[in-house]
N, C-alpha and C. Protein backbone atom coordinates (compact mmCIF):
# COMPACT_ATOMS: atom_id res chain seq x y z
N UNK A 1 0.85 -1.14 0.00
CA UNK A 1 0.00 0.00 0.00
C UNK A 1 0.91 1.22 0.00
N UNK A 2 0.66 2.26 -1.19
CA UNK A 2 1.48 3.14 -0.98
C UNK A 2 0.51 4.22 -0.19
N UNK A 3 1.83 4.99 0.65
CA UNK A 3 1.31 6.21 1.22
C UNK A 3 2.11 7.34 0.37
N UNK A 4 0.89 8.73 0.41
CA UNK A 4 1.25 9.65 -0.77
C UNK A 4 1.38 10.98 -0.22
N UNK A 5 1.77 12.00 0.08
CA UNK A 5 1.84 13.00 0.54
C UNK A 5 1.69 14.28 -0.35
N UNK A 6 0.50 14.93 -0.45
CA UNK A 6 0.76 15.66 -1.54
C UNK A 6 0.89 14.88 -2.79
N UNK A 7 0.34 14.49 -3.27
CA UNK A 7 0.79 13.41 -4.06
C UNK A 7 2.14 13.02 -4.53
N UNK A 8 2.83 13.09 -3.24
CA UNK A 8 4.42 12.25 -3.43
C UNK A 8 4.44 11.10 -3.12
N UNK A 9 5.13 9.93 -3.16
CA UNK A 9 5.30 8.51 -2.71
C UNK A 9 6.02 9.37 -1.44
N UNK A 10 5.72 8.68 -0.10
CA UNK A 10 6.80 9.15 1.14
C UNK A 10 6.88 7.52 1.67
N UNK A 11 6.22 6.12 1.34
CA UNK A 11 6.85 5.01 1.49
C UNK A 11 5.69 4.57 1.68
N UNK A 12 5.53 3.15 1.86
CA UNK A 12 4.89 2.22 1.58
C UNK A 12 4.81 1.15 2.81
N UNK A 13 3.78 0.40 2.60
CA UNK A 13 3.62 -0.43 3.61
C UNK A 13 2.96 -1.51 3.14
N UNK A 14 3.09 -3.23 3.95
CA UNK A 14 2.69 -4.20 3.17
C UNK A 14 2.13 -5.01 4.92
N UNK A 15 0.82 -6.08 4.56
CA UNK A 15 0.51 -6.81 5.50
C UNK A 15 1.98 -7.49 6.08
N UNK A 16 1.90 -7.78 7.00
CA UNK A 16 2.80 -9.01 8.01
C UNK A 16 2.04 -10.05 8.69
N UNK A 17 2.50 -10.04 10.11
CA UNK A 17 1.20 -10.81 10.51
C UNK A 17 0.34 -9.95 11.55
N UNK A 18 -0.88 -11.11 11.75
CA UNK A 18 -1.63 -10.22 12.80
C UNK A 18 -2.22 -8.97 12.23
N UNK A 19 -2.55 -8.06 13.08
CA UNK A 19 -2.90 -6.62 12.32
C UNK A 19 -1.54 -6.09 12.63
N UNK A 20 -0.40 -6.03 11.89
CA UNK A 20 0.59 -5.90 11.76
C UNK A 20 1.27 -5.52 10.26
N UNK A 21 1.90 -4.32 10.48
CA UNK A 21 2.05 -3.92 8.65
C UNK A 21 3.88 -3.53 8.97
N UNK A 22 4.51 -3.81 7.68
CA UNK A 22 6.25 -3.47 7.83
C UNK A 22 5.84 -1.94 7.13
N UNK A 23 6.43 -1.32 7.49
CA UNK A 23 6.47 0.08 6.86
C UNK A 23 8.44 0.82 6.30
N UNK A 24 8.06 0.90 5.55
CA UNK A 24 9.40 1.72 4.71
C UNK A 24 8.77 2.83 4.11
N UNK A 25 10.31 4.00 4.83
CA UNK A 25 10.41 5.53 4.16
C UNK A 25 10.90 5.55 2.85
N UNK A 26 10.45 6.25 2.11
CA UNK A 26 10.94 6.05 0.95
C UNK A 26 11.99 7.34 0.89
N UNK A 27 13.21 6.68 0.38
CA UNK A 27 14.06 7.89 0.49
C UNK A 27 14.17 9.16 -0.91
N UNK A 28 15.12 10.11 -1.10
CA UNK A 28 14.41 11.03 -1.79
C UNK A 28 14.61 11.20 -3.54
N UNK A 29 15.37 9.84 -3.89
CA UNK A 29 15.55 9.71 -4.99
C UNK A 29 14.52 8.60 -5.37
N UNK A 30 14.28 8.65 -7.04
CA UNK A 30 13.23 7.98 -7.72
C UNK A 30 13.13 7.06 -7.62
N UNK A 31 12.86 6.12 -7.51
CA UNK A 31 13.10 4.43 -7.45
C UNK A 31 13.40 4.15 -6.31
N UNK A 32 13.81 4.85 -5.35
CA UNK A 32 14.09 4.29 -4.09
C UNK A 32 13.90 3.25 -3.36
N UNK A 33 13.75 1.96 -3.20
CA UNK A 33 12.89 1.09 -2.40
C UNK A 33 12.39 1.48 -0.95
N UNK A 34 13.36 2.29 -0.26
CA UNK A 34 12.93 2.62 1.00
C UNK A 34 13.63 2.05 2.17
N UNK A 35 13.65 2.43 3.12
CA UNK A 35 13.92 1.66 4.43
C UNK A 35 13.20 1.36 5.00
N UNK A 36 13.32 0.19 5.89
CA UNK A 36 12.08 -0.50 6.63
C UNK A 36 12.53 0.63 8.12
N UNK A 37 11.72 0.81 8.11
CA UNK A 37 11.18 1.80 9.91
C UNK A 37 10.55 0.60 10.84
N UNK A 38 9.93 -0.17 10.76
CA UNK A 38 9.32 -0.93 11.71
C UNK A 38 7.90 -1.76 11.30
N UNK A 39 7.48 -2.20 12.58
CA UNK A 39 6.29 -3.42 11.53
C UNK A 39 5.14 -2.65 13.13
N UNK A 40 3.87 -2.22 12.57
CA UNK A 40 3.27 -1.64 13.65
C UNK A 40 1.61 -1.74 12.89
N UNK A 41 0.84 -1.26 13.63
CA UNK A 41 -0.43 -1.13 13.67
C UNK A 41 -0.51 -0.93 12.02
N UNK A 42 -1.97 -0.54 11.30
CA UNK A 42 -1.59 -0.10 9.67
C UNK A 42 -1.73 1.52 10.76
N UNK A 43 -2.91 1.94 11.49
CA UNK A 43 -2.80 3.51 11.80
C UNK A 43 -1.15 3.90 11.94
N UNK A 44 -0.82 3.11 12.75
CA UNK A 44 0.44 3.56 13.58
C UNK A 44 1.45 3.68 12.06
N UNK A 45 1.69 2.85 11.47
CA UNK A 45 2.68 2.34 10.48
C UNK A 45 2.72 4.12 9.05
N UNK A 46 1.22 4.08 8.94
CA UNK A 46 0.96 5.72 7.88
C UNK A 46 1.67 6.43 9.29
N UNK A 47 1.41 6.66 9.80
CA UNK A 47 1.89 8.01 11.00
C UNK A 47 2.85 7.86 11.20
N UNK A 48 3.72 6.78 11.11
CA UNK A 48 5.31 6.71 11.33
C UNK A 48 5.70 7.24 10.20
N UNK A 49 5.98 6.80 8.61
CA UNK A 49 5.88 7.11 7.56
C UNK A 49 6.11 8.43 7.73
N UNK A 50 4.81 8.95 7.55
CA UNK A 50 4.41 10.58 7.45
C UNK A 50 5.47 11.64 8.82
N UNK A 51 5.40 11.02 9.93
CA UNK A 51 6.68 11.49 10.75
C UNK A 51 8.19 11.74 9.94
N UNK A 52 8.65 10.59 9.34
CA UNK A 52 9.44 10.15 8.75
C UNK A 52 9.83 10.80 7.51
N UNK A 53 8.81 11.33 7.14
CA UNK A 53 9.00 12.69 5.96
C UNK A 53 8.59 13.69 6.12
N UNK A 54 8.83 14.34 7.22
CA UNK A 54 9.07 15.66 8.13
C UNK A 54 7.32 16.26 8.78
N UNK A 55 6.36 15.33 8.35
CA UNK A 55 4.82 15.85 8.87
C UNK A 55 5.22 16.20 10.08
N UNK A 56 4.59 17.32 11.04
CA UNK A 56 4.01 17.28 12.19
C UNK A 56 2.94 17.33 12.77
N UNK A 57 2.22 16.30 14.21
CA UNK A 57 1.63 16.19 14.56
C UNK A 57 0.35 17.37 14.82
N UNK A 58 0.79 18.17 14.62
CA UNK A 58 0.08 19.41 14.79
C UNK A 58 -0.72 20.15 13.69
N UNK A 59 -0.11 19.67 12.85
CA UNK A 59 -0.46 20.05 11.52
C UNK A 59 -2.02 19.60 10.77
């Protein structure tokens, strides 16, 4: 599942187990595959992501 920001790719996330999703930042060149950040909730996993490409909570 990609997550989009503005309509940018900012990384992606795929089932694991459980209600459990791996999440990767996508870094800032094209093709990037991304880094894995962690395996968390799907809420938690977009909000890490979006942290991860400078969002703030406040916003």
């Amino acid at each position: 599942m990609a997550v989009l920001w503005n309509d940018n790719l900012i990384g992606w996330l795929h089932a694991s187990i459980g209600d459990r999703w791996n999440a990767y930042a996508c870094g800032p060149r094209v093709g990037d595959p991304g880094r894995p950040i962690g395996r968390f909730t799907k809420e938690e996993a977009v909000r890490r992501i979006a942290l991860e490409a400078g969002w703030h909570e406040t916003e």
